[in-house]
C-alpha atoms as a PDB file:
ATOM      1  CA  UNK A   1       0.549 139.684  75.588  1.00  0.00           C
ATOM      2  CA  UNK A   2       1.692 143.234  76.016  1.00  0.00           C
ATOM      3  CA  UNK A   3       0.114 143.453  79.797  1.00  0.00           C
ATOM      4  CA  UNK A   4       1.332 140.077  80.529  1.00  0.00           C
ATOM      5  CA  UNK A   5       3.935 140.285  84.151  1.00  0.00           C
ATOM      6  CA  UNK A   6       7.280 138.953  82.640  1.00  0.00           C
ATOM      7  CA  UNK A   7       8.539 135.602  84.290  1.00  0.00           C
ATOM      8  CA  UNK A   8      12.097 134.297  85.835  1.00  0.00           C
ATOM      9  CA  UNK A   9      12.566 130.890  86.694  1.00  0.00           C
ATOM     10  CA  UNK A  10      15.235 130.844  89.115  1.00  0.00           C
ATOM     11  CA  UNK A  11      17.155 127.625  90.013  1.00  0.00           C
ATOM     12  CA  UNK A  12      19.399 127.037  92.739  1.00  0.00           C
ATOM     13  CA  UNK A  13      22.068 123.865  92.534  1.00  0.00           C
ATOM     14  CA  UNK A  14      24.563 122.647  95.309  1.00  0.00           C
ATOM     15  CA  UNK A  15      27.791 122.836  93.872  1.00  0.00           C
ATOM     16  CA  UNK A  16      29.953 120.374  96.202  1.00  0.00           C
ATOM     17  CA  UNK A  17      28.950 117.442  94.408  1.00  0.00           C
ATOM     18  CA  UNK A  18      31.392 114.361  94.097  1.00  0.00           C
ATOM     19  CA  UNK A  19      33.899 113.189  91.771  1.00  0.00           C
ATOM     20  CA  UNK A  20      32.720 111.257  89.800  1.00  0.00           C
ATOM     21  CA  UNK A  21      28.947 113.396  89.470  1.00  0.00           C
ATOM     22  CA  UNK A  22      30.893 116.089  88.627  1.00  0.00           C
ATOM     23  CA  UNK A  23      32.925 114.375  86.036  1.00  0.00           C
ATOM     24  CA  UNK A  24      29.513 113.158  84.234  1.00  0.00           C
ATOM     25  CA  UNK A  25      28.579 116.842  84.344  1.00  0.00           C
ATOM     26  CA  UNK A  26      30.951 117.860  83.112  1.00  0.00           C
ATOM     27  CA  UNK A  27      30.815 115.838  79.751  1.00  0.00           C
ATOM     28  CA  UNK A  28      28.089 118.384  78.665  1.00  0.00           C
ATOM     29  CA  UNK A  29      30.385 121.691  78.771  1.00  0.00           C
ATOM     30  CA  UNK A  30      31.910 123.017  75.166  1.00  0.00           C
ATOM     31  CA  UNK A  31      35.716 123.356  74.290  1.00  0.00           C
ATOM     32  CA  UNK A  32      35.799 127.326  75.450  1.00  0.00           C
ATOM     33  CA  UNK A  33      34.179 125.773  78.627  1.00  0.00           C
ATOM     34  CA  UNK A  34      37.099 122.723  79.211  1.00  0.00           C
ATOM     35  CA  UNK A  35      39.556 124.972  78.596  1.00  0.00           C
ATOM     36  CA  UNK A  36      38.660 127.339  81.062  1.00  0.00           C
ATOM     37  CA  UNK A  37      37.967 124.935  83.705  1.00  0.00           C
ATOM     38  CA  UNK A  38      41.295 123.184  82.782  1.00  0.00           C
ATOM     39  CA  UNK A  39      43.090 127.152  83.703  1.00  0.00           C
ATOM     40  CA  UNK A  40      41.500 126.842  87.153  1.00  0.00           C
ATOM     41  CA  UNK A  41      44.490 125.790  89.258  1.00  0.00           C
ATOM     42  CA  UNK A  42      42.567 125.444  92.828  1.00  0.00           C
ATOM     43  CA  UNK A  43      40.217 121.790  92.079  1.00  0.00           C
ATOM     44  CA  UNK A  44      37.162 123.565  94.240  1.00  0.00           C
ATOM     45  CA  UNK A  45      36.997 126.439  91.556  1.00  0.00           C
ATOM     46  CA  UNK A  46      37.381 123.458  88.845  1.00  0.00           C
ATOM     47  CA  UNK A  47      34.286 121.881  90.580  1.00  0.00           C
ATOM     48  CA  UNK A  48      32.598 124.708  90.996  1.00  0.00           C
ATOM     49  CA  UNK A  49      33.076 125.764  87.310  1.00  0.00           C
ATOM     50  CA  UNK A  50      31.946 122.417  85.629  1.00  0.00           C
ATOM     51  CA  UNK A  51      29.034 121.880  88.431  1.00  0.00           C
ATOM     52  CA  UNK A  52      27.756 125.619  87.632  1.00  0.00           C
ATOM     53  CA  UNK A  53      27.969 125.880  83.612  1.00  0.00           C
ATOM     54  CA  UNK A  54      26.860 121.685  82.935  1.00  0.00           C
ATOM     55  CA  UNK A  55      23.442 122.862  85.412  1.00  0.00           C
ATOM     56  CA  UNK A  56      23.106 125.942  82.701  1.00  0.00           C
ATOM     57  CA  UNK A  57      23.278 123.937  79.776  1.00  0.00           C
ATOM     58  CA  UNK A  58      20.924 121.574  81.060  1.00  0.00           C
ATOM     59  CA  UNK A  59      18.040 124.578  81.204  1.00  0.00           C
ATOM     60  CA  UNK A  60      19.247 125.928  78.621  1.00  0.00           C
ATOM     61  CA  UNK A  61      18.992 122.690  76.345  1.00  0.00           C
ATOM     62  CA  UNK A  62      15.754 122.732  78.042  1.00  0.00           C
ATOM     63  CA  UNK A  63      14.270 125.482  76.728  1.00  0.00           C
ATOM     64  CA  UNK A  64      15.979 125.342  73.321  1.00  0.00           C
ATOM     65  CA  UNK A  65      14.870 122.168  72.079  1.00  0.00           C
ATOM     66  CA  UNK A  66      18.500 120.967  71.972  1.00  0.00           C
ATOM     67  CA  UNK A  67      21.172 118.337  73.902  1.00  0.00           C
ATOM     68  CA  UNK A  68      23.122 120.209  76.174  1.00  0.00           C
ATOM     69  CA  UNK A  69      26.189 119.877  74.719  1.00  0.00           C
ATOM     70  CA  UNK A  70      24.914 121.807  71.868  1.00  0.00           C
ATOM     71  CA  UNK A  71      23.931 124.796  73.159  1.00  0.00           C
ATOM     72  CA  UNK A  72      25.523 127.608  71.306  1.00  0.00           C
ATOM     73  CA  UNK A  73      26.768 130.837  73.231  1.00  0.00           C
ATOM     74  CA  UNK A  74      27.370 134.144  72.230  1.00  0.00           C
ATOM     75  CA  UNK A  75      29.107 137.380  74.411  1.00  0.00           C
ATOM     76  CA  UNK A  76      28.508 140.721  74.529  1.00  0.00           C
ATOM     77  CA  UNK A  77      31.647 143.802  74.984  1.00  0.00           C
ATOM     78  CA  UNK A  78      31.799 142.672  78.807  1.00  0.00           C
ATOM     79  CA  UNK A  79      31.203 138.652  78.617  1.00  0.00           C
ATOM     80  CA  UNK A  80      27.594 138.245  79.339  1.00  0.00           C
ATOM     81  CA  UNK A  81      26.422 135.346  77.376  1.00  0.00           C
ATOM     82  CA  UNK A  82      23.407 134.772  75.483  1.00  0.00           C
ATOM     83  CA  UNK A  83      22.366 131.716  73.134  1.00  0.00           C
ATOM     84  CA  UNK A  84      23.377 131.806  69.825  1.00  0.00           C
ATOM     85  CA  UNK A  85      21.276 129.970  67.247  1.00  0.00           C
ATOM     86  CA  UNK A  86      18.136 127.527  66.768  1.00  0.00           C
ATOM     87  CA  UNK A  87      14.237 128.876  66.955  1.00  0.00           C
ATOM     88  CA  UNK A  88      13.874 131.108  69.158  1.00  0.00           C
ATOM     89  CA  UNK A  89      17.177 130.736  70.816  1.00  0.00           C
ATOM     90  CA  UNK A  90      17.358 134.996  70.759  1.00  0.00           C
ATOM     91  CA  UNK A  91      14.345 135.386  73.081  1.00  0.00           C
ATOM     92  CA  UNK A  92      16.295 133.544  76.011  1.00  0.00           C
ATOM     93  CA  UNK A  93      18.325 135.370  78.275  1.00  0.00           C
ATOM     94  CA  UNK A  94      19.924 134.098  81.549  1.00  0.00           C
ATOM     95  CA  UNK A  95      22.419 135.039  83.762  1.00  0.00           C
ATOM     96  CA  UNK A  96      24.629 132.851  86.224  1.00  0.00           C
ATOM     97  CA  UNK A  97      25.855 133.477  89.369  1.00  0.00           C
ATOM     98  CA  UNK A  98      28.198 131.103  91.917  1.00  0.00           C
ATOM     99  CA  UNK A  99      29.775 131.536  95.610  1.00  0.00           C
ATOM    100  CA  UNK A 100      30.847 129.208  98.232  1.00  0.00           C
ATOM    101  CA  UNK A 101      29.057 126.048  97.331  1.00  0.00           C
ATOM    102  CA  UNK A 102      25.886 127.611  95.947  1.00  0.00           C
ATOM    103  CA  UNK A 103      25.079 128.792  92.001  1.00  0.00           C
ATOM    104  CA  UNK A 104      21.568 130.469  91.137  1.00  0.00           C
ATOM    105  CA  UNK A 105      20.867 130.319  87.563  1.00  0.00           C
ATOM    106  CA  UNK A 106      18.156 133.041  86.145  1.00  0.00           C
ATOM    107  CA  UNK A 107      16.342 132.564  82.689  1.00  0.00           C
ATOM    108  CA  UNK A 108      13.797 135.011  81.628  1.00  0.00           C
ATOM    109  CA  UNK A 109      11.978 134.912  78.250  1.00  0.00           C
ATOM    110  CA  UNK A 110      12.036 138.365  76.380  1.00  0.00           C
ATOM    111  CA  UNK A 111      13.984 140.574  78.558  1.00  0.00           C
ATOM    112  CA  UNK A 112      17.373 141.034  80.094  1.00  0.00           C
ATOM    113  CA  UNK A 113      18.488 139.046  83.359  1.00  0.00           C
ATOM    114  CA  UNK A 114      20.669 139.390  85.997  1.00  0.00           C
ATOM    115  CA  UNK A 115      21.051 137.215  89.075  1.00  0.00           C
ATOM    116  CA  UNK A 116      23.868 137.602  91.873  1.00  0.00           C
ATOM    117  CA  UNK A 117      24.171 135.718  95.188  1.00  0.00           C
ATOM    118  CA  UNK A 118      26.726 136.252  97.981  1.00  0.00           C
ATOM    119  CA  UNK A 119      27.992 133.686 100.493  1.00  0.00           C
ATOM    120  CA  UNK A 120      28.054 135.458 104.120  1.00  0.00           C
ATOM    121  CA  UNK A 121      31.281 135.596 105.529  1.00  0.00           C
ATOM    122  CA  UNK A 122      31.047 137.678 108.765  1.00  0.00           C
ATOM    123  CA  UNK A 123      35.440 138.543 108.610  1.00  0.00           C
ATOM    124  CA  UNK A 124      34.346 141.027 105.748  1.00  0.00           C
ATOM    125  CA  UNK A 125      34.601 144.476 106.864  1.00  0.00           C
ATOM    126  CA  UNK A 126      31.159 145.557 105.853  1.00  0.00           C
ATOM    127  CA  UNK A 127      31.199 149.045 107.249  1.00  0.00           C
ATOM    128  CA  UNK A 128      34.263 150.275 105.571  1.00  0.00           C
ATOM    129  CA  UNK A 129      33.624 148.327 101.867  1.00  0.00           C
ATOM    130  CA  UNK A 130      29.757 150.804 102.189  1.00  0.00           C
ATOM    131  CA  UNK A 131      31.410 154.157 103.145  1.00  0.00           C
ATOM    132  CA  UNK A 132      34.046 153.599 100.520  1.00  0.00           C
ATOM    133  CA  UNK A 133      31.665 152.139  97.525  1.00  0.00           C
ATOM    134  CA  UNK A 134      27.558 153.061  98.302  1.00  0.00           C
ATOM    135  CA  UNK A 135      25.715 156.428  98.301  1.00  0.00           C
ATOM    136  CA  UNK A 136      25.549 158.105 102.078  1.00  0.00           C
ATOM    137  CA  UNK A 137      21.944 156.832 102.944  1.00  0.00           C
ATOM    138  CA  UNK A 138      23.122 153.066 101.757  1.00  0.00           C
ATOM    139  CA  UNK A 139      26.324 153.223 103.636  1.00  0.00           C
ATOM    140  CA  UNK A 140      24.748 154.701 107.144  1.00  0.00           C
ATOM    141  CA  UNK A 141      21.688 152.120 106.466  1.00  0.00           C
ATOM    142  CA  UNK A 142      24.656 149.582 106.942  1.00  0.00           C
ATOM    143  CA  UNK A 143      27.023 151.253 109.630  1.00  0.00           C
ATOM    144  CA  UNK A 144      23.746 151.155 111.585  1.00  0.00           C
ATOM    145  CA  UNK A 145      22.705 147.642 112.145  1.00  0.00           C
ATOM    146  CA  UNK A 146      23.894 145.199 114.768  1.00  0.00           C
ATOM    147  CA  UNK A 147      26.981 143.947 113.939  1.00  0.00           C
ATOM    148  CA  UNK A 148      26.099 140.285 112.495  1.00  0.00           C
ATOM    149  CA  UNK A 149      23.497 142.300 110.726  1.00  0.00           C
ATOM    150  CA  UNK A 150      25.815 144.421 109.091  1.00  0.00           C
ATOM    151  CA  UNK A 151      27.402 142.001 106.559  1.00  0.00           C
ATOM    152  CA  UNK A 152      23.940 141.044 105.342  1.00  0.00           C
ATOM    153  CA  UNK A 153      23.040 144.434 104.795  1.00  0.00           C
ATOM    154  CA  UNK A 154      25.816 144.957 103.218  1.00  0.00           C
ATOM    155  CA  UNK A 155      25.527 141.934 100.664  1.00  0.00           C
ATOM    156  CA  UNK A 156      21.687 142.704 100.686  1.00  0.00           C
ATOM    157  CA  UNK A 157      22.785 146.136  98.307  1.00  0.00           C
ATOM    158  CA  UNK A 158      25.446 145.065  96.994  1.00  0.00           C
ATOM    159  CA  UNK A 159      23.456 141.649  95.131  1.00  0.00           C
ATOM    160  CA  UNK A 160      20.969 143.778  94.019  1.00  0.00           C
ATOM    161  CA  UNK A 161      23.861 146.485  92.681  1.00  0.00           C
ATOM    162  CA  UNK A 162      25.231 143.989  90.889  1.00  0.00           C
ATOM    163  CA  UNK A 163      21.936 141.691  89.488  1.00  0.00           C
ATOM    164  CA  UNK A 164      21.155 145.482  86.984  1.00  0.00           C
ATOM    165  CA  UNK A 165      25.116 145.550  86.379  1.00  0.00           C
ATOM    166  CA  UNK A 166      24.453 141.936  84.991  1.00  0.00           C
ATOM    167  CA  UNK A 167      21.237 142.683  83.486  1.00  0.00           C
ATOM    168  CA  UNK A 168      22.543 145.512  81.798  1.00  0.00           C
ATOM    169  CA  UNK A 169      25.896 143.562  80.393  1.00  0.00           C
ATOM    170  CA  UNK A 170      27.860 146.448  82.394  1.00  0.00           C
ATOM    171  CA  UNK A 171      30.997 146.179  84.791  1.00  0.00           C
ATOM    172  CA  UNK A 172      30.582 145.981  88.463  1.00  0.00           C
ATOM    173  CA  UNK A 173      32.907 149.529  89.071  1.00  0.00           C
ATOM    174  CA  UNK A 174      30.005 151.294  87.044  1.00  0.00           C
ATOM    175  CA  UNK A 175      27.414 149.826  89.376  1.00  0.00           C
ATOM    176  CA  UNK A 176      28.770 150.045  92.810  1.00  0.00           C
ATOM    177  CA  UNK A 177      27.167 153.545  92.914  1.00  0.00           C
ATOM    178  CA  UNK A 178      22.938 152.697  91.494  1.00  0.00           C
ATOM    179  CA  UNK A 179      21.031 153.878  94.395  1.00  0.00           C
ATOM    180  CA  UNK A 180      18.935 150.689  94.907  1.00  0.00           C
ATOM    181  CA  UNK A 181      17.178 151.609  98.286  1.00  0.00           C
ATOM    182  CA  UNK A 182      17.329 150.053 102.025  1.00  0.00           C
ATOM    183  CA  UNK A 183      14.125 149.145 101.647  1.00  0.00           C
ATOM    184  CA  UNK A 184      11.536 146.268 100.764  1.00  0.00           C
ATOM    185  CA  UNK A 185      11.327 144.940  97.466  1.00  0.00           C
ATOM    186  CA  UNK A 186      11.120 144.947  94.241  1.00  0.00           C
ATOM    187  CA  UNK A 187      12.408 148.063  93.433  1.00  0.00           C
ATOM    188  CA  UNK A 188      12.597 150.273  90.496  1.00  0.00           C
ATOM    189  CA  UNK A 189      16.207 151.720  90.172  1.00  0.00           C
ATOM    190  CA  UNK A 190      17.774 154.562  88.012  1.00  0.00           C
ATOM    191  CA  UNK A 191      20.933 154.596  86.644  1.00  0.00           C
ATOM    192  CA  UNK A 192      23.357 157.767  87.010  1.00  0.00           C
ATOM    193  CA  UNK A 193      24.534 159.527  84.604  1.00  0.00           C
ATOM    194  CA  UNK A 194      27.274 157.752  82.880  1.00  0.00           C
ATOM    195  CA  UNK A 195      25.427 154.331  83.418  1.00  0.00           C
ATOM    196  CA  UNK A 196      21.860 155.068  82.282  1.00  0.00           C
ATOM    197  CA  UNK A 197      19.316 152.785  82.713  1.00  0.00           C
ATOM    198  CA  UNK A 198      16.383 151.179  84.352  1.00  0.00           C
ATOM    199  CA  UNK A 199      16.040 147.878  86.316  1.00  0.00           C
ATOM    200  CA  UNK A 200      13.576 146.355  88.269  1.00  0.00           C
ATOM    201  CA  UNK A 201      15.442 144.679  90.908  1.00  0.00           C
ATOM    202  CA  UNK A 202      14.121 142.173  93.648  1.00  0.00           C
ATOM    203  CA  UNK A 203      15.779 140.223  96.838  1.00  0.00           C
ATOM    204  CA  UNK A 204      16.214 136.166  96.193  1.00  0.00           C
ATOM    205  CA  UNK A 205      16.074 133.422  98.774  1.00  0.00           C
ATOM    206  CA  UNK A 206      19.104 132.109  98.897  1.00  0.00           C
ATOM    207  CA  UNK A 207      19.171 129.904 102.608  1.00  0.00           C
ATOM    208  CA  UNK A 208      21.133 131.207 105.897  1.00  0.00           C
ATOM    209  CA  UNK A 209      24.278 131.123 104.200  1.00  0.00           C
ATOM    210  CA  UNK A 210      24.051 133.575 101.316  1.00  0.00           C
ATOM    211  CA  UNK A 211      22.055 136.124 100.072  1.00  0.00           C
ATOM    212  CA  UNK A 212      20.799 137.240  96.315  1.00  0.00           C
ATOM    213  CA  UNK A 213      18.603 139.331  94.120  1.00  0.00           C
ATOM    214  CA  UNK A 214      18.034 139.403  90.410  1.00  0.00           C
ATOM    215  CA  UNK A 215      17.363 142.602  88.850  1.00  0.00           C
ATOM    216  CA  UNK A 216      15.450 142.570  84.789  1.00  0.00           C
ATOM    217  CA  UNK A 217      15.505 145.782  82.495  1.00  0.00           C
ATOM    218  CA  UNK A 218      12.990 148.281  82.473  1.00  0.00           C
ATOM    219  CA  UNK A 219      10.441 149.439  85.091  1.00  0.00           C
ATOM    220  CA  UNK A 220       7.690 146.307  84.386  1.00  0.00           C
ATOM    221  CA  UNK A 221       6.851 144.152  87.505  1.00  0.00           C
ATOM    222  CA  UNK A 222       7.881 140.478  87.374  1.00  0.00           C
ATOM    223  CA  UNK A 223       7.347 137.058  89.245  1.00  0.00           C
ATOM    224  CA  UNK A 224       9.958 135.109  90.405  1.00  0.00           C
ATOM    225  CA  UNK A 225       9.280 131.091  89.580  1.00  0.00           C
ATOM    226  CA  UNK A 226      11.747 128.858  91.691  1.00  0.00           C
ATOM    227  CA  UNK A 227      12.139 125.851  89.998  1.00  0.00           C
ATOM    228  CA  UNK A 228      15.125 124.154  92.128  1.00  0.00           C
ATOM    229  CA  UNK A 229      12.515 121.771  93.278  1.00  0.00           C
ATOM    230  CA  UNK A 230      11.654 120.757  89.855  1.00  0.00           C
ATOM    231  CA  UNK A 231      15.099 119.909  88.825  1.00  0.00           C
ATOM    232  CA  UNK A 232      16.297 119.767  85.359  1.00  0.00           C
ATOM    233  CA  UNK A 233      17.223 116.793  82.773  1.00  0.00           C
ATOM    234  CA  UNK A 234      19.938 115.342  83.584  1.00  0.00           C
ATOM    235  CA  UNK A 235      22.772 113.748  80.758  1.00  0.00           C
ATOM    236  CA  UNK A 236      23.468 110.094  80.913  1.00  0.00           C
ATOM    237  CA  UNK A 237      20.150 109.317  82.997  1.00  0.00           C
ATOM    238  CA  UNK A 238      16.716 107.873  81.927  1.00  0.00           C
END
């Protein structure tokens, strides 16, 4: 099994559900998870929450042999979760990532995840965020497209910066510097000094609206499995 190519199943759910779907969702999420939502003062954040972390538990309950409501979670120093208890439950590891009305869930068996997806908005001021935050070569890769190109290239590094932040467990600030190439992917990125590591890192899908990438530790190539089209059990039904 040692030459075996890793896995991640990557879903992607619709997060502008209605009322009363995301209510019956939201039956599945634990107390730390109601009383966050219940903090959320803007009711499209609440949505978004419940909509986003009820979809997780439902792959993770999945996978762990267990109702969704059950599914334990632990977090490392900087939040990232992982689940906590049952057979196996240690070999899991996902990572969960929302904007606009979109959320991409990633679940890999055996090795660290991260996942992050953007929403386009063409008002951001992609030229100026890339001089200020990515290496020279990034930030002139971006200054030099077309200009509705530029936000995408601009989102293009900065999901796949952020997918080995996530993968690693790390803080975005630490991150905004990983030298993860203009170029096709996957990639295999080094960490700087001060944030060592290594990620394999490769560009998502994600529709006209947004764009992603999820990133696993260590140099090893990996597929990518979508499974949005297979869906995932749902609470109350069948």
């Amino acid at each position: 099994m040692s030459g075996a190519v890793a896995s991640v199943e990557v879903w992607r759910f619709p997060l502008d559900l209605p009322a009363p779907e995301v209510e019956r969702l939201a039956g599945v999420l634990d107390a730390r998870e109601r009383k966050r939502r219940a903090g959320l003062r803007d009711p499209v954040h609440r949505r978004r929450f419940a909509v986003s972390h009820a979809r997780t538990r439902l792959v993770l309950g999945e996978r762990l042999g267990v109702p969704p409501a059950l599914v334990r979670l632990r977090f490392g120093p900087n939040g990232k979760p992982f689940p906590d208890g049952g057979t196996g439950a240690g070999r899991w590891h996902f990572s969960l990532s929302h904007s606009g009305d979109l959320a991409v869930l990633a679940l890999c068996e055996g090795r660290e995840v991260g996942v992050d997806v953007e929403e386009v908005r063409p008002e951001r001021d992609a030229v100026r965020f890339a001089a200020r935050w990515f290496p020279p070569d990034e930030s002139a890769w971006v200054a030099g497209g077309e200009e509705p190109d530029r936000v995408h290239r601009c989102l293009r590094l900065w999901t796949r910066k952020e997918a080995c932040v996530k993968a690693a467990g790390g803080r975005l600030v630490r991150g905004l510097g990983l030298p993860v190439g203009t170029g096709p992917q996957p990639r295999v990125v080094h960490g700087p000094p001060g944030f060592p590591g290594t990620w394999t890192v490769a560009d998502l899908p994600a529709g006209p609206a947004h764009v992603g990438a999820v990133a696993l530790c260590d140099a090893r190539p990996f597929r990518v499995r979508d499974r949005t089209a297979a869906g995932s059990a749902d609470p109350g039904r069948g």
